[in-house]
N, C-alpha and C. Protein backbone atom coordinates (compact mmCIF):
# COMPACT_ATOMS: atom_id res chain seq x y z
N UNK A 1 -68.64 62.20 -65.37
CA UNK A 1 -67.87 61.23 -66.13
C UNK A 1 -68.29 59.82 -65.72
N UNK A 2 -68.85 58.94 -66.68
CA UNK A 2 -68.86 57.52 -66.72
C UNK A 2 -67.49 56.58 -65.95
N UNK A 3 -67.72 56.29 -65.03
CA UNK A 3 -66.83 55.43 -64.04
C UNK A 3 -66.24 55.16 -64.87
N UNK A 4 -66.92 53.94 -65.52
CA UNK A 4 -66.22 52.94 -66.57
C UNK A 4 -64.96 53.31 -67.85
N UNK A 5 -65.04 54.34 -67.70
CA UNK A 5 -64.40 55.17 -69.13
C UNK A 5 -62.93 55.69 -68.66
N UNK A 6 -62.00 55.67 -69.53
CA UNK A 6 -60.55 55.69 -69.21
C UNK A 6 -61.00 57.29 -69.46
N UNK A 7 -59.89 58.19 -68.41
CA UNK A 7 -59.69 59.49 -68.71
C UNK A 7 -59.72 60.18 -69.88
N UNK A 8 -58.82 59.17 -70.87
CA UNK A 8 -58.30 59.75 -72.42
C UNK A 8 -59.35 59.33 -73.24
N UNK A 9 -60.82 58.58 -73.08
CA UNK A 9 -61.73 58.45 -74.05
C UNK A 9 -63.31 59.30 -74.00
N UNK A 10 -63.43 59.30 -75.04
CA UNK A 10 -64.51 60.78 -75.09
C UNK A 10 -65.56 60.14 -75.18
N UNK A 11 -66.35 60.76 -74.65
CA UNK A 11 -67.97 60.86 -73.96
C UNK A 11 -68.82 59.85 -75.11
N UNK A 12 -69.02 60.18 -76.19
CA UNK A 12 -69.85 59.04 -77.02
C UNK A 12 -69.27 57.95 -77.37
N UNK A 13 -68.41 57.34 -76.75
CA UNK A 13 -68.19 56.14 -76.63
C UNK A 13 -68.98 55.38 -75.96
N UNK A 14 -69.85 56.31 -74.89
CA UNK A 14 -70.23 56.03 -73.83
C UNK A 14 -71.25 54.50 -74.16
N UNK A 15 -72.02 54.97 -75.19
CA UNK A 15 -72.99 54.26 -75.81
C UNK A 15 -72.99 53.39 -76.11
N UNK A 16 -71.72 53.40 -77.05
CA UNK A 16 -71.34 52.04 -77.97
C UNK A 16 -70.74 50.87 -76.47
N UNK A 17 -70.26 51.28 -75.89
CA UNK A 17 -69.69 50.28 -74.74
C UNK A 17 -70.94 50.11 -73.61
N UNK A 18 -72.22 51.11 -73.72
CA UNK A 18 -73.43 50.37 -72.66
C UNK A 18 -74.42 49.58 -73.57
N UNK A 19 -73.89 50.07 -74.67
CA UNK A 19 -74.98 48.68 -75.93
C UNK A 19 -74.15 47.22 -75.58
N UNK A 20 -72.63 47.01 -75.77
CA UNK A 20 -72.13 46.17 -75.40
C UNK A 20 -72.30 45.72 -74.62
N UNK A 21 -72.12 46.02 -73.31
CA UNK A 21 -72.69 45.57 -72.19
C UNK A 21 -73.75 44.72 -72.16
N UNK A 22 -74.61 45.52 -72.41
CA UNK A 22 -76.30 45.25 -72.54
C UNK A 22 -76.32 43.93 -73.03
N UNK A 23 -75.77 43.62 -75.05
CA UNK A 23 -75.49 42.61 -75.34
C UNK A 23 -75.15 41.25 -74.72
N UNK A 24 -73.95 41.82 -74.24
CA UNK A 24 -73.29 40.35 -73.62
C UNK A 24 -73.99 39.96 -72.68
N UNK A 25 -74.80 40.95 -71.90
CA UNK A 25 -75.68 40.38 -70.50
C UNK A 25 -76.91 38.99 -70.84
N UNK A 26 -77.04 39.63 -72.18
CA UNK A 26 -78.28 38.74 -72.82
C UNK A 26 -78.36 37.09 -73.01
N UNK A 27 -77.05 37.01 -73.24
CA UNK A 27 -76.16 35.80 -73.56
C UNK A 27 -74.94 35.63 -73.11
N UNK A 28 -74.62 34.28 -73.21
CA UNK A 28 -73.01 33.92 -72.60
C UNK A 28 -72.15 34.83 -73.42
N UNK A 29 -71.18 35.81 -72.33
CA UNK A 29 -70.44 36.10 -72.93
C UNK A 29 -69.29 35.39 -73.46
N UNK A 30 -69.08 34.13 -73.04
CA UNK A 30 -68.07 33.60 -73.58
C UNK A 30 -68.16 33.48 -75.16
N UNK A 31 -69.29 32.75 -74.97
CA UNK A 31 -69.67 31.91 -76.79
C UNK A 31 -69.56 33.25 -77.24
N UNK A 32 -69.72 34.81 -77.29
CA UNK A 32 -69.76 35.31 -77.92
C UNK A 32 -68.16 36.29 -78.08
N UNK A 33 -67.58 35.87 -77.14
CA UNK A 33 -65.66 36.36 -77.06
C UNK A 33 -65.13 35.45 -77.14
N UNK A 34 -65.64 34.31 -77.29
CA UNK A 34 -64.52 32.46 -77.45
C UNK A 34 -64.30 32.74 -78.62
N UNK A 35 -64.96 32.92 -79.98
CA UNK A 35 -64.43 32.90 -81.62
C UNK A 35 -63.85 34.20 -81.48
N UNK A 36 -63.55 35.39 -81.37
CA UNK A 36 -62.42 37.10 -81.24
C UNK A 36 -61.02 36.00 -80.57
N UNK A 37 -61.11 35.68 -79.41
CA UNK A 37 -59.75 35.29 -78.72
C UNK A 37 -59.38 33.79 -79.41
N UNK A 38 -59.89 32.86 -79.84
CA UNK A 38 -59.81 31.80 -80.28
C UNK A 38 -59.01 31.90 -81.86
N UNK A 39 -59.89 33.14 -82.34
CA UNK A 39 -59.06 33.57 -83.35
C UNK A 39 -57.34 34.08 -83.33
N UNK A 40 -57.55 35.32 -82.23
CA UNK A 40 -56.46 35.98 -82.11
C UNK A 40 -55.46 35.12 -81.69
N UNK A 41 -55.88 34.03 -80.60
CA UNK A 41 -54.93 32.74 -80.23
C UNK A 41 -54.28 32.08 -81.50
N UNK A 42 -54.81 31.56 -82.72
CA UNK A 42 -54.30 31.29 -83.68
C UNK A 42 -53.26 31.75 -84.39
N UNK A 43 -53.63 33.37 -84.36
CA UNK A 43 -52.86 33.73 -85.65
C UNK A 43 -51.46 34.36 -84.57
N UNK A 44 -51.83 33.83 -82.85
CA UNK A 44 -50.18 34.70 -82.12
C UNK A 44 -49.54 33.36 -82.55
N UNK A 45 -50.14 32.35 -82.44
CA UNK A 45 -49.13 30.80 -82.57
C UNK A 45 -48.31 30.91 -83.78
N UNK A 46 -48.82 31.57 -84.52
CA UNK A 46 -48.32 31.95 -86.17
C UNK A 46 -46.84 32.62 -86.55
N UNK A 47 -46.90 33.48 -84.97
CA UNK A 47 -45.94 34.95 -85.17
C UNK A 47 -44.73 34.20 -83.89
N UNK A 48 -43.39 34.91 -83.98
CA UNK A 48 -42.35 34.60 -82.73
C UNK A 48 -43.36 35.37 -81.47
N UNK A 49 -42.53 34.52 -80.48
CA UNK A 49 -43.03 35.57 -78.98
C UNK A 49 -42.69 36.80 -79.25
N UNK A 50 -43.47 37.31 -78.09
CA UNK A 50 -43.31 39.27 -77.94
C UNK A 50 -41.42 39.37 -77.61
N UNK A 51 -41.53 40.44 -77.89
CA UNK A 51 -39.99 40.65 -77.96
C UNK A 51 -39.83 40.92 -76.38
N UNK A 52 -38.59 40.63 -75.53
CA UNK A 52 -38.52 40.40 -74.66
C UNK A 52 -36.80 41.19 -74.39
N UNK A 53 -36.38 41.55 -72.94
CA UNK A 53 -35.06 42.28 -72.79
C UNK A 53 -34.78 40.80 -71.90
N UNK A 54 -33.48 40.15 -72.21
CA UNK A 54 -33.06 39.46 -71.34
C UNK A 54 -33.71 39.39 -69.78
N UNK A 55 -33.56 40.49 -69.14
CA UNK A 55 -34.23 40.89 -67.29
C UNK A 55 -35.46 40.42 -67.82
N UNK A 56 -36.54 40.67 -68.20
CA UNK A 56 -37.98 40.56 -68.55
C UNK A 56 -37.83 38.92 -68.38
N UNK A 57 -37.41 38.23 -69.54
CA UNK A 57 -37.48 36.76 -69.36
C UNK A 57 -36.49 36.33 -68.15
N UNK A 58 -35.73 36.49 -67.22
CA UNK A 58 -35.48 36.32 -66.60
C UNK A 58 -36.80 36.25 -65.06
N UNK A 59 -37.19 37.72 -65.65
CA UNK A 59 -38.47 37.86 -63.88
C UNK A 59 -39.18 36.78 -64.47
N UNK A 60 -39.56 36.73 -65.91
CA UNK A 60 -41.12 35.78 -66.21
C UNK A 60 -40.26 34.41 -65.57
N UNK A 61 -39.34 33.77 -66.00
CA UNK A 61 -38.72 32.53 -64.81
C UNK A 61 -38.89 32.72 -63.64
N UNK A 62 -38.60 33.23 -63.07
CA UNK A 62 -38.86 33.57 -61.80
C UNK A 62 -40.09 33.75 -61.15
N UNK A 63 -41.01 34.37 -61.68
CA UNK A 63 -42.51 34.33 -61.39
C UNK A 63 -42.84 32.92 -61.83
N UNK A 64 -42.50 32.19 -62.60
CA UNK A 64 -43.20 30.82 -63.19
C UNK A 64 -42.36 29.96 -61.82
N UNK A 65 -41.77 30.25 -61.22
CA UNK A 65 -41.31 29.42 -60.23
C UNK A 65 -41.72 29.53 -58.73
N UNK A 66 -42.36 31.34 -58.44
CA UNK A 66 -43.23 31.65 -57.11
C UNK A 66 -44.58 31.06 -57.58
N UNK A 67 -45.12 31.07 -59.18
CA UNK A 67 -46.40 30.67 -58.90
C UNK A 67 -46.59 28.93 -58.72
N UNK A 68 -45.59 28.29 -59.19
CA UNK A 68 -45.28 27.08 -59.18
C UNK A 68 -45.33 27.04 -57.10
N UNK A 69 -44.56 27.13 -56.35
CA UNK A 69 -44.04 26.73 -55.63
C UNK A 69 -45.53 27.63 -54.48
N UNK A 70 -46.06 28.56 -55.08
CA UNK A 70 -47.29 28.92 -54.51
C UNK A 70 -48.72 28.64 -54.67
N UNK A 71 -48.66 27.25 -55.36
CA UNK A 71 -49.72 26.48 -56.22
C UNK A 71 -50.14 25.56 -54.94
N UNK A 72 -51.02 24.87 -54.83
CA UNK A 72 -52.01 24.01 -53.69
C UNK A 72 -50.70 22.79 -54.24
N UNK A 73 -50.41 22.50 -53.10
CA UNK A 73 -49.62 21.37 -52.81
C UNK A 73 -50.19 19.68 -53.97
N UNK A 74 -51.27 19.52 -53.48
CA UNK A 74 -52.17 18.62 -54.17
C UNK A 74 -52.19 18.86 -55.50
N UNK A 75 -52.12 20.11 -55.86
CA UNK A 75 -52.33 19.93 -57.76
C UNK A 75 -51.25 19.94 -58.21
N UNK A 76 -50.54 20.15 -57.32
CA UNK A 76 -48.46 20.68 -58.09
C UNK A 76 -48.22 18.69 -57.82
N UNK A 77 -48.30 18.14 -56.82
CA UNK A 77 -48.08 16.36 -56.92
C UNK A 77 -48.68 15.69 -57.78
N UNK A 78 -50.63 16.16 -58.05
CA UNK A 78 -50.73 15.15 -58.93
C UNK A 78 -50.30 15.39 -60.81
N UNK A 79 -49.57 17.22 -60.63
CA UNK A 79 -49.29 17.51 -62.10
C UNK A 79 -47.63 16.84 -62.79
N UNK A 80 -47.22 16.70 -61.29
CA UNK A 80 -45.47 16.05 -60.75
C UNK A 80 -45.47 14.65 -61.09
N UNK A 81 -46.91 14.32 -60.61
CA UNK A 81 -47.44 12.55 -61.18
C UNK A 81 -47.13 12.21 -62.34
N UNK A 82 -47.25 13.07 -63.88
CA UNK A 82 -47.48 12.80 -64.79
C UNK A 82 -46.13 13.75 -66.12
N UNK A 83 -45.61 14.89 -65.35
CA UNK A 83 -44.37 15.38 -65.97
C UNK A 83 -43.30 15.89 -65.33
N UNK A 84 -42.43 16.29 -66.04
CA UNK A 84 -41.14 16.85 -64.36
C UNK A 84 -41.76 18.53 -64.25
N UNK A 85 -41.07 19.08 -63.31
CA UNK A 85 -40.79 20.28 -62.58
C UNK A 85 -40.35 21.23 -64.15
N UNK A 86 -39.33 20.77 -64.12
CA UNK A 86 -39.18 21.82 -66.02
C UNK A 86 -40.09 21.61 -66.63
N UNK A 87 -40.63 21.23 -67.24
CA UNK A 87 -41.98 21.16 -68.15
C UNK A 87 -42.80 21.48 -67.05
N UNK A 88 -43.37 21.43 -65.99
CA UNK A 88 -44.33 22.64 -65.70
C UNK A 88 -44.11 23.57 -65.37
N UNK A 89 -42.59 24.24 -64.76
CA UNK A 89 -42.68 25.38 -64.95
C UNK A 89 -42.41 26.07 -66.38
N UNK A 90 -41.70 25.20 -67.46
CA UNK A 90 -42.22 26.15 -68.78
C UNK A 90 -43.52 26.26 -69.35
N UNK A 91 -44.12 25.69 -68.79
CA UNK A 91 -45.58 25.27 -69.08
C UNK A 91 -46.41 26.82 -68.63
N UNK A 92 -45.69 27.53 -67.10
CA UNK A 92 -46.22 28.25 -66.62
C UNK A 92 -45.80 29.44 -67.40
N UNK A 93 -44.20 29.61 -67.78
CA UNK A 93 -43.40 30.18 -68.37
C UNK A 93 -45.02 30.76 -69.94
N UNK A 94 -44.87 29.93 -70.51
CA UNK A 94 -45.77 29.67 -72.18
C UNK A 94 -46.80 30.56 -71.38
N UNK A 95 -47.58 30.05 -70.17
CA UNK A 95 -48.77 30.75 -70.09
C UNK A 95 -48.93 32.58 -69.72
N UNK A 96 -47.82 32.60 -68.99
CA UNK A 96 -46.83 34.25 -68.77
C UNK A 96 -47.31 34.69 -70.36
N UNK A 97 -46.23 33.59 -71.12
CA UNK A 97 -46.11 34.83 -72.22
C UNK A 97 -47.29 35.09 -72.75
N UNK A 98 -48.20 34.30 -73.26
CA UNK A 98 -49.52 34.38 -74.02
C UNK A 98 -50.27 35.20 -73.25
N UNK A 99 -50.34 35.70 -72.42
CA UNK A 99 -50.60 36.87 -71.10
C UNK A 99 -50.34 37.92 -71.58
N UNK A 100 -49.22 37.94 -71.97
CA UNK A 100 -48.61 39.21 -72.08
C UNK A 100 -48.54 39.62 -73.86
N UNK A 101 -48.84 38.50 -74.25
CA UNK A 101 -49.01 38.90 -75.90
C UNK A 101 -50.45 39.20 -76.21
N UNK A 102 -51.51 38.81 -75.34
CA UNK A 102 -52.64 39.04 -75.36
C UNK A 102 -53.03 40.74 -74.49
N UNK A 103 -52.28 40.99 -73.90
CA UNK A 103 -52.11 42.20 -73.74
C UNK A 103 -51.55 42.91 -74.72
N UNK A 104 -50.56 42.78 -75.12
CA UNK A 104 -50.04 43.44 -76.71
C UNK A 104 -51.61 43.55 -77.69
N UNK A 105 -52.04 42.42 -77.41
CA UNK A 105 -53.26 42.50 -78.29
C UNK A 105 -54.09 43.13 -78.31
N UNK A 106 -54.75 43.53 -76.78
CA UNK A 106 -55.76 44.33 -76.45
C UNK A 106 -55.50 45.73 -76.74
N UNK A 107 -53.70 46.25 -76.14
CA UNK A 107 -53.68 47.77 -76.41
C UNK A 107 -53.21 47.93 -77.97
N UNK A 108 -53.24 47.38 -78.40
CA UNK A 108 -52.44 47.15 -80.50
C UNK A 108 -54.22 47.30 -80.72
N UNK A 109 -55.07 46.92 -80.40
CA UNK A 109 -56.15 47.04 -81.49
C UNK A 109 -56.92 45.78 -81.84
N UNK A 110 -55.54 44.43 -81.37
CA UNK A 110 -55.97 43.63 -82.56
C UNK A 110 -57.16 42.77 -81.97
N UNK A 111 -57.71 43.15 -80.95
CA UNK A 111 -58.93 42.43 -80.30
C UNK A 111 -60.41 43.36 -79.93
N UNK A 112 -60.03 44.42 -80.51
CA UNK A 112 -61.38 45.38 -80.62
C UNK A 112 -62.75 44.43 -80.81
N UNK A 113 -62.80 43.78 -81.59
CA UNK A 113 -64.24 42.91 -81.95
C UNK A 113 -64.67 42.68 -80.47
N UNK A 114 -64.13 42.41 -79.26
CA UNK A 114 -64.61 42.52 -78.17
C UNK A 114 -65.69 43.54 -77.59
């Protein structure tokens, strides 16, 4: 069995994902996954956030406040320089979610072109 390969996917996949590979090695993979996610970024701005259980947005606060308060001293003052503490931690909050809607994305399908 191919390391790379999830348990639940079958053997001639094998191909299509070492042609990929191969591809992206050739060239920046960015320039060639910046227009797939650039896209998909668009059309989540389009839709409400992922649906969420009260507890869920509660931990994502809470994590936006360990990664805040676990950030290099120096970049959290000079980001403190220029807005308050609420706006960057919703700032961190926004970046949680688009995380996690971009995960929705990957196992939904809607970023296969990758």
């Amino acid at each position: 069995m191919d390391e790379n390969r999830h348990p639940d996917e079958p053997e001639w996949l094998d191909e299509f994902r070492d042609l990929a590979n191969r591809e992206l090695q050739e060239g920046s993979s960015c320039e060639q996954v910046h227009p797939v996610v650039e896209s998909w970024y668009h059309r989540m701005l389009q839709q409400p956030p992922p649906q969420s259980r009260d507890s869920v947005l509660q931990a994502m606060a809470c994590l936006a406040t360990e990664v805040l308060h676990s950030s290099p001293d120096e970049m959290v003052d000079d980001i403190l320089a220029v807005v308050d503490e609420d706006t960057l931690v919703s700032w961190i909050e926004y970046v949680l979610m688009v995380g996690r809607a971009f995960e929705g994305g990957l196992r939904g399908g809607e970023l296969d072109d990758l």
